[in-house]
C-alpha atoms as a PDB file:
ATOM      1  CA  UNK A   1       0.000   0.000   0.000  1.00  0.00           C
ATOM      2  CA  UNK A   2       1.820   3.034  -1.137  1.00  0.00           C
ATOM      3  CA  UNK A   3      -0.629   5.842   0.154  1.00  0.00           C
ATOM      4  CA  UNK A   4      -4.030   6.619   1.616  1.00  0.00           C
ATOM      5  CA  UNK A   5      -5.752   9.640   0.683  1.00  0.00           C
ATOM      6  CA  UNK A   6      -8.601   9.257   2.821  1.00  0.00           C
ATOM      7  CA  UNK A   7      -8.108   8.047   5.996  1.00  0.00           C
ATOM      8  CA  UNK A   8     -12.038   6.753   7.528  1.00  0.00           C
ATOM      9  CA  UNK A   9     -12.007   5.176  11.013  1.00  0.00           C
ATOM     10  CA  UNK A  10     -14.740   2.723  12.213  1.00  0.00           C
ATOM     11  CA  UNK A  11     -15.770   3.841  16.381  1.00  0.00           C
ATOM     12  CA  UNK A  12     -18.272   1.814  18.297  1.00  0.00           C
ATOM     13  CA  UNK A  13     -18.881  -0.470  21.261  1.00  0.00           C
ATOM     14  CA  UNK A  14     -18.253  -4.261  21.078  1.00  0.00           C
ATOM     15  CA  UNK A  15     -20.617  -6.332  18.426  1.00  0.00           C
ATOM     16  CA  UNK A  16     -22.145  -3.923  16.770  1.00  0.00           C
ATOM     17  CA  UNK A  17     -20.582  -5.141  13.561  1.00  0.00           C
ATOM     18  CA  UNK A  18     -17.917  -2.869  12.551  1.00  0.00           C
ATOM     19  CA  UNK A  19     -15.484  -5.880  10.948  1.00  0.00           C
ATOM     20  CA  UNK A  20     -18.603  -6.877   9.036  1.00  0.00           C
ATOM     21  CA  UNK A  21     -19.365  -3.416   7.797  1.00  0.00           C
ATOM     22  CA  UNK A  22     -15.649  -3.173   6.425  1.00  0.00           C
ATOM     23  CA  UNK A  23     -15.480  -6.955   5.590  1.00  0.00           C
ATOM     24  CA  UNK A  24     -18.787  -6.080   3.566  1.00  0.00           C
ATOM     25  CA  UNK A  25     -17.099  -3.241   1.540  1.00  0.00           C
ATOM     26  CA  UNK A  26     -13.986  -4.373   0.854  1.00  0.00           C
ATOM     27  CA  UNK A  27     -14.077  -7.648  -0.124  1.00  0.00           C
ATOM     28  CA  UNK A  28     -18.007  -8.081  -0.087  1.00  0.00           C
ATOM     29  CA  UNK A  29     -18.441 -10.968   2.201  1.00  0.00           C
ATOM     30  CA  UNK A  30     -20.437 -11.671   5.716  1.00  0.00           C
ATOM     31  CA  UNK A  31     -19.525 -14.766   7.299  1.00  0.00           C
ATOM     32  CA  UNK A  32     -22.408 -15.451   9.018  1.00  0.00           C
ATOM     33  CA  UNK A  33     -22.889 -17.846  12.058  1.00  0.00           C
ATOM     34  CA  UNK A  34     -18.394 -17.858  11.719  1.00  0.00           C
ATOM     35  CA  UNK A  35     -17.580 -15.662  14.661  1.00  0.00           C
ATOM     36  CA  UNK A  36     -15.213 -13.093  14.833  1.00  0.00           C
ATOM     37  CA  UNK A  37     -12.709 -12.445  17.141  1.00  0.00           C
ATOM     38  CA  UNK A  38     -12.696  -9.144  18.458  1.00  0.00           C
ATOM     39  CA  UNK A  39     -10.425  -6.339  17.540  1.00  0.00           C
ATOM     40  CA  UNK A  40      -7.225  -5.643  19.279  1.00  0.00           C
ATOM     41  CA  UNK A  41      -6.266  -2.144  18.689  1.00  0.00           C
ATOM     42  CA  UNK A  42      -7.318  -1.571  15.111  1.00  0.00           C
ATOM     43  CA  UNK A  43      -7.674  -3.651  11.940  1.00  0.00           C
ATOM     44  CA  UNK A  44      -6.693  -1.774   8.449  1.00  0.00           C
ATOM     45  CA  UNK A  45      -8.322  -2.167   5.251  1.00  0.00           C
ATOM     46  CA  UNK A  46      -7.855  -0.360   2.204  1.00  0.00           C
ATOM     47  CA  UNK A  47     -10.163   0.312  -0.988  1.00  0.00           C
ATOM     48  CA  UNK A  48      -9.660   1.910  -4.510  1.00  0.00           C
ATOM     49  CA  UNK A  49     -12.627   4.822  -4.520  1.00  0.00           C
ATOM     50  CA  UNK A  50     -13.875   6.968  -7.083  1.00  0.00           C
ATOM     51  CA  UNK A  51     -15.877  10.354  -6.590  1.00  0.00           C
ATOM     52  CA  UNK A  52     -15.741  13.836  -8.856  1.00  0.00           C
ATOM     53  CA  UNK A  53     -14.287  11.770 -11.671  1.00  0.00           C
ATOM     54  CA  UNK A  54     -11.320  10.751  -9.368  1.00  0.00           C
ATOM     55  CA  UNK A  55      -9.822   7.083  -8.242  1.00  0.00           C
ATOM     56  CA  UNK A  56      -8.328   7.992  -4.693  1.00  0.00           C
ATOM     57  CA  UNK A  57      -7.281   5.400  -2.180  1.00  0.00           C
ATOM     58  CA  UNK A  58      -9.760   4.759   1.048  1.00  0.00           C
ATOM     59  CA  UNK A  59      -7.599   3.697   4.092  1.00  0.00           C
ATOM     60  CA  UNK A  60     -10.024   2.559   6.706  1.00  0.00           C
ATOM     61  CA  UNK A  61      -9.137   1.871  10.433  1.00  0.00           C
ATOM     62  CA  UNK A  62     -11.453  -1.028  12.440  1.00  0.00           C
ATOM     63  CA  UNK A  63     -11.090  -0.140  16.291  1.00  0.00           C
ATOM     64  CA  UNK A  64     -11.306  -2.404  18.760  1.00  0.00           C
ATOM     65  CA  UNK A  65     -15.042  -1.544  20.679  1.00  0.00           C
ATOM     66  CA  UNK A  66     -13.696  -2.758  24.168  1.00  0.00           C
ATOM     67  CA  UNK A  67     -13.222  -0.093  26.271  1.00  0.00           C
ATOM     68  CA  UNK A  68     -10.077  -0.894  27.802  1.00  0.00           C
ATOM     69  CA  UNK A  69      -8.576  -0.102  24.424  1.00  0.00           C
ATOM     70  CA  UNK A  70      -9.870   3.180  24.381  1.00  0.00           C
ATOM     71  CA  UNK A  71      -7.289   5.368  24.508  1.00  0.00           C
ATOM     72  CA  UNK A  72      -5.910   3.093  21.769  1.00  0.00           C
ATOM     73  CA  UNK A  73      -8.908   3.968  19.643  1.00  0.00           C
ATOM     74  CA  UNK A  74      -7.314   7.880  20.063  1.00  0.00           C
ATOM     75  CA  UNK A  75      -4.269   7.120  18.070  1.00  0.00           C
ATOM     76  CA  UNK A  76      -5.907   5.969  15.367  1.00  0.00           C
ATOM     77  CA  UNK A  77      -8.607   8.418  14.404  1.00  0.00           C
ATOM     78  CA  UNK A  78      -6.205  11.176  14.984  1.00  0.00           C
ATOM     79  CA  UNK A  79      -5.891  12.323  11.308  1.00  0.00           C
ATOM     80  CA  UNK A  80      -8.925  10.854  10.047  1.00  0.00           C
ATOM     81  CA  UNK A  81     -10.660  12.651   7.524  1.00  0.00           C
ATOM     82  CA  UNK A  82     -14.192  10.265   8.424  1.00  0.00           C
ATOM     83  CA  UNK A  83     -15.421   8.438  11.334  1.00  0.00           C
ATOM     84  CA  UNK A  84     -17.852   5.803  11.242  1.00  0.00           C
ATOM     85  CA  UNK A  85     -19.382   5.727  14.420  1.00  0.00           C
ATOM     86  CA  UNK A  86     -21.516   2.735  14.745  1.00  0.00           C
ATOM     87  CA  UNK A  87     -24.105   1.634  16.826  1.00  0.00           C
ATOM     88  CA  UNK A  88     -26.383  -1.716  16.554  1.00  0.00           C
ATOM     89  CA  UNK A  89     -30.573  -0.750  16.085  1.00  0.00           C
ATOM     90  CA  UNK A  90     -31.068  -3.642  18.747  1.00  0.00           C
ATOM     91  CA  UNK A  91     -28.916  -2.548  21.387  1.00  0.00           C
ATOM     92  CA  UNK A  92     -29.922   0.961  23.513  1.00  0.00           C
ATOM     93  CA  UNK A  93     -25.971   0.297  25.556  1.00  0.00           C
ATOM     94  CA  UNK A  94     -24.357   0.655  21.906  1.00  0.00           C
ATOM     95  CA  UNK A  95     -26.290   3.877  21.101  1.00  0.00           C
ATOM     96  CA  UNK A  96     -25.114   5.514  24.533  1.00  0.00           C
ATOM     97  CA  UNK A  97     -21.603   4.144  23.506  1.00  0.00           C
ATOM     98  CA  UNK A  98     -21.909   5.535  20.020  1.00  0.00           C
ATOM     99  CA  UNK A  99     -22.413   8.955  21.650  1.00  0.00           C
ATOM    100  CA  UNK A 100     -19.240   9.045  23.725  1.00  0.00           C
ATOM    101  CA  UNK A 101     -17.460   8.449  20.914  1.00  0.00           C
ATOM    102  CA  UNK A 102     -18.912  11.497  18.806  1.00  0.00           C
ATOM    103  CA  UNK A 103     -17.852  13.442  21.494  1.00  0.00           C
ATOM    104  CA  UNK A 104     -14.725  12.439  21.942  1.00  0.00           C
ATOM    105  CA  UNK A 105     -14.486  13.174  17.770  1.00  0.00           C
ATOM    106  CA  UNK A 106     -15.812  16.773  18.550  1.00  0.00           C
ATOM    107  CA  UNK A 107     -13.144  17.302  21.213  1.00  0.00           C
ATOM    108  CA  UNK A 108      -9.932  16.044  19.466  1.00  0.00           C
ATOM    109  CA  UNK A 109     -10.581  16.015  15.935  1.00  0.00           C
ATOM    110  CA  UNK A 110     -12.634  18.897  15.044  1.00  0.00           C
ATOM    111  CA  UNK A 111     -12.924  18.617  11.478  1.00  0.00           C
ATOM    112  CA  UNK A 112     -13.761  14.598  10.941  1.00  0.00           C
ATOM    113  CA  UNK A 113     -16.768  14.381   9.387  1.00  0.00           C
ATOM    114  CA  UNK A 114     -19.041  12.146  11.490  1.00  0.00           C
ATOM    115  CA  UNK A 115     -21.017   9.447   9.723  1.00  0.00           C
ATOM    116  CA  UNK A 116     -24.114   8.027  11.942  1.00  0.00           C
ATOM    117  CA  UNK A 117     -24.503   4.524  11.051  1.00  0.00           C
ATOM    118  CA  UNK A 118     -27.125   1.891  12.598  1.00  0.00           C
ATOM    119  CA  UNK A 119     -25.821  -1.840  11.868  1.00  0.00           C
ATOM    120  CA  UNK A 120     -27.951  -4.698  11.655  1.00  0.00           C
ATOM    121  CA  UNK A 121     -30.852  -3.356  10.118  1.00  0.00           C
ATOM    122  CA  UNK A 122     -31.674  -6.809   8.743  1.00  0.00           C
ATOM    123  CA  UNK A 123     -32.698  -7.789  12.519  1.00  0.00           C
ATOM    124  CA  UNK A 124     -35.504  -4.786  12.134  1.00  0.00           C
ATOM    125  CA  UNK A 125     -36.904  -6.577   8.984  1.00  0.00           C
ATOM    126  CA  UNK A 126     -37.472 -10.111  10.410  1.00  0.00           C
ATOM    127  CA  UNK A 127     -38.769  -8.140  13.482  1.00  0.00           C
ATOM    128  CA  UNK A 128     -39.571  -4.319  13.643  1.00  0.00           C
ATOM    129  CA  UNK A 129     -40.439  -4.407  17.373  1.00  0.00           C
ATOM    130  CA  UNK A 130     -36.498  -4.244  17.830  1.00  0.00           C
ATOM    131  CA  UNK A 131     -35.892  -1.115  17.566  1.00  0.00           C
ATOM    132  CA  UNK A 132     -34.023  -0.230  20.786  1.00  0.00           C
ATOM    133  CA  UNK A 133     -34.083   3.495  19.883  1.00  0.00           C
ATOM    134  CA  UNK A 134     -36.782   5.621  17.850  1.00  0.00           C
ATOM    135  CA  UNK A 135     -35.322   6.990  14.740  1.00  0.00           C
ATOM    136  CA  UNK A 136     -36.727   9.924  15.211  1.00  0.00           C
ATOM    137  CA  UNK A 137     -34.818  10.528  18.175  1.00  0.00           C
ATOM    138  CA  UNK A 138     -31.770   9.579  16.283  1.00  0.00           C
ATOM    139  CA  UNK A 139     -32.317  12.248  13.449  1.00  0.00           C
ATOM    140  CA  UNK A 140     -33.083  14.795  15.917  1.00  0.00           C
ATOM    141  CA  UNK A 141     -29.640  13.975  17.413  1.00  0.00           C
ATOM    142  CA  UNK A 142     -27.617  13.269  14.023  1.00  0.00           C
ATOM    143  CA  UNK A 143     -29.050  16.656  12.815  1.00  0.00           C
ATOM    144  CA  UNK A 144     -28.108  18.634  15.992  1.00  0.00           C
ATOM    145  CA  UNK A 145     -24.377  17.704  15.364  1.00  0.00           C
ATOM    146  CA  UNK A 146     -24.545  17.946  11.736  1.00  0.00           C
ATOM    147  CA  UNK A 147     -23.791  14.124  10.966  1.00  0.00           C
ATOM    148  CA  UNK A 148     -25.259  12.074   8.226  1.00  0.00           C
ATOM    149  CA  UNK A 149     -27.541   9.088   9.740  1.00  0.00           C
ATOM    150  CA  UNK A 150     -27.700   5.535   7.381  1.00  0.00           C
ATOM    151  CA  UNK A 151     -28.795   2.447   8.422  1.00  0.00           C
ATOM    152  CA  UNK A 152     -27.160  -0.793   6.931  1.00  0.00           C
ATOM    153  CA  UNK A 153     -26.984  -4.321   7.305  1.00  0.00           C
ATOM    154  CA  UNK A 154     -23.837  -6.609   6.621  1.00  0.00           C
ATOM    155  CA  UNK A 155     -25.786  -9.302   6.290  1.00  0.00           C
ATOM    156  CA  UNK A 156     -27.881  -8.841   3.157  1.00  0.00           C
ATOM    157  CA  UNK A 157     -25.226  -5.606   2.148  1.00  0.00           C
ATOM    158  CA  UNK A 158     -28.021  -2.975   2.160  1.00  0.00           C
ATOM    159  CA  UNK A 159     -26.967   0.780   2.508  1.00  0.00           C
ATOM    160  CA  UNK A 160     -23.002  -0.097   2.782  1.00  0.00           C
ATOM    161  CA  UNK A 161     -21.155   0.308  -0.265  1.00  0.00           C
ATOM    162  CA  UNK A 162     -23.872   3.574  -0.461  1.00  0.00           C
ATOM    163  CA  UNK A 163     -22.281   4.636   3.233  1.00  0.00           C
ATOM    164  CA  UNK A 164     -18.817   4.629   1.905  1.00  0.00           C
ATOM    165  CA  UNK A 165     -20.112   6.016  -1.516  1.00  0.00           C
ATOM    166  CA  UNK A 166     -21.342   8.952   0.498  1.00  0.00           C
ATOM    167  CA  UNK A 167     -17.968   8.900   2.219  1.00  0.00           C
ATOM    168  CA  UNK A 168     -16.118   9.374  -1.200  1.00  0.00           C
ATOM    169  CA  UNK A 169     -18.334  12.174  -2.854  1.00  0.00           C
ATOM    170  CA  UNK A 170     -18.047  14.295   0.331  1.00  0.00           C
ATOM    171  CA  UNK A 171     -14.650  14.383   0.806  1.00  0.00           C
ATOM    172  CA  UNK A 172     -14.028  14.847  -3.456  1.00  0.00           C
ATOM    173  CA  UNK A 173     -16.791  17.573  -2.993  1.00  0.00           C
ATOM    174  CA  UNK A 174     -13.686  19.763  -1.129  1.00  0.00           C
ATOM    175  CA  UNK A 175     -11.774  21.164  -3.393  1.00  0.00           C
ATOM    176  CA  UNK A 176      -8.415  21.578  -1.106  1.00  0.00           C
ATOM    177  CA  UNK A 177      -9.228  17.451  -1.487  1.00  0.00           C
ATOM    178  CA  UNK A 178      -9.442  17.382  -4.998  1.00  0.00           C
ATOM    179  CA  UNK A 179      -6.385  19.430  -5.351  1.00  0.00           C
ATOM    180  CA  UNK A 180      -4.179  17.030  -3.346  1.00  0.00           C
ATOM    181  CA  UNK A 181      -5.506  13.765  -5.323  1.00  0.00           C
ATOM    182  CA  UNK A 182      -4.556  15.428  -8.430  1.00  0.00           C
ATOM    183  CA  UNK A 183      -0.894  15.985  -7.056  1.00  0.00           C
ATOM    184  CA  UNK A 184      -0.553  12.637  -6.059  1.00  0.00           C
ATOM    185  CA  UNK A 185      -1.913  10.806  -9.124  1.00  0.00           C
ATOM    186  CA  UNK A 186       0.827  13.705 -11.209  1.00  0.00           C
ATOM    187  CA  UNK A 187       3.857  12.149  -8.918  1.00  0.00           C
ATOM    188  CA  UNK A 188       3.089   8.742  -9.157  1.00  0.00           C
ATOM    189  CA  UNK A 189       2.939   9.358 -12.783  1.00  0.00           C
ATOM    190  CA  UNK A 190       6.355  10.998 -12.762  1.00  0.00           C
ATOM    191  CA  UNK A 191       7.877   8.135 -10.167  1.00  0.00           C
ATOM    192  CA  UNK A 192       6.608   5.226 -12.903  1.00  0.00           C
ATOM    193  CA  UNK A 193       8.163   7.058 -15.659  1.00  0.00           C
ATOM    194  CA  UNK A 194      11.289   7.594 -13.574  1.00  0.00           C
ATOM    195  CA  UNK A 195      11.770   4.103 -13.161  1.00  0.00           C
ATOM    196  CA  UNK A 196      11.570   2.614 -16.617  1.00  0.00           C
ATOM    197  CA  UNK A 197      15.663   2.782 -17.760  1.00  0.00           C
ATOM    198  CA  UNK A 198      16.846   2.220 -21.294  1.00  0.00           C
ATOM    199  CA  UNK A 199      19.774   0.660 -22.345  1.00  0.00           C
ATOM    200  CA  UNK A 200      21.767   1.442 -25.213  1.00  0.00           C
ATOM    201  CA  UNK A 201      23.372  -0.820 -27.340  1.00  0.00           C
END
């Protein structure tokens, strides 16, 4: 992996299905009933991405959700242009969790744009009396900090390449952005022309 031009990093209390969300993008898979071991420290993942005509390299960071690896979780959204800050529909303690974790965004990394994002909506589906949290309370909240809400599920792969989609076109959508893709696209250019050599005879 020779750069990352977007750095994204996945926040969120234990099980709420943050591997699956990035296993989901990157390599479009859910294993099912397999279960995953959890997260120590972070997990990285990277993904070709394409917005405002661009291709641009996604680097995204899967935190560990337990909190005795939270200050952990600080080094690696430091930087990070997106956070992902998950929380599971089913599961009122992972909404509370998700919160801490926007604030903690708002206090040391001021300019991350925060991405809402309810897991597991397949769950609601098979039974809508699982809700653990209205959505309208939700939007009220995601609106008040200026955050875009999506719901997804892993499972079937509703709403998540869309999510990171969204991800892409806002960050292409700043220009300073655009400006510093273009640079690095020119230089690679230049550094694969620089290393072609031609030998006389």
């Amino acid at each position: 992996m020779s750069r990352v031009d977007l750095k994204v990093v996945l926040l969120g209390s234990e099980y709420v299905g943050k591997t699956s969300l990035l296993e989901r993008y990157v390599y479009d898979r859910f294993r099912g009933q397999v279960p995953y071991q959890n997260t120590i420290g972070a997990a990285f993942a990277a993904k070709e991405a394409e917005a405002n005509g661009r291709k641009f390299m996604m680097g995204i960071w899967d935190t560990a959700g337990s909190e005795r690896y939270e200050a952990m979780s600080r080094i690696y959204y430091r930087g990070a242009k997106a956070a992902i800050v998950c929380y599971d529909i089913t599961n009122r303690p992972s909404w509370d969790r998700a919160k801490f974790w926007i604030n903690e965004l708002r206090r040391y990394e001021e300019d991350c744009k925060i991405y809402l994002v309810g897991t597991k909506l397949d769950i609601l589906i098979d039974n809508s009396n699982q809700r653990a949290v209205e959505l309208d309370v939700i939007t009220r909240y995601s609106d008040g900090i200026q955050a875009k809400l999506i719901e997804t599920s892993s499972k079937t792969g509703e709403n998540v390449m869309e999510l990171f989609q969204i991800i892409a076109d806002d960050y292409m959508a700043n220009p300073e952005n655009v400006r510093q893709v273009d640079e690095t696209i020119t230089l690679s250019g230049r550094d694969k022309r620089g290393s072609c050599c031609f030998v006389s005879s």
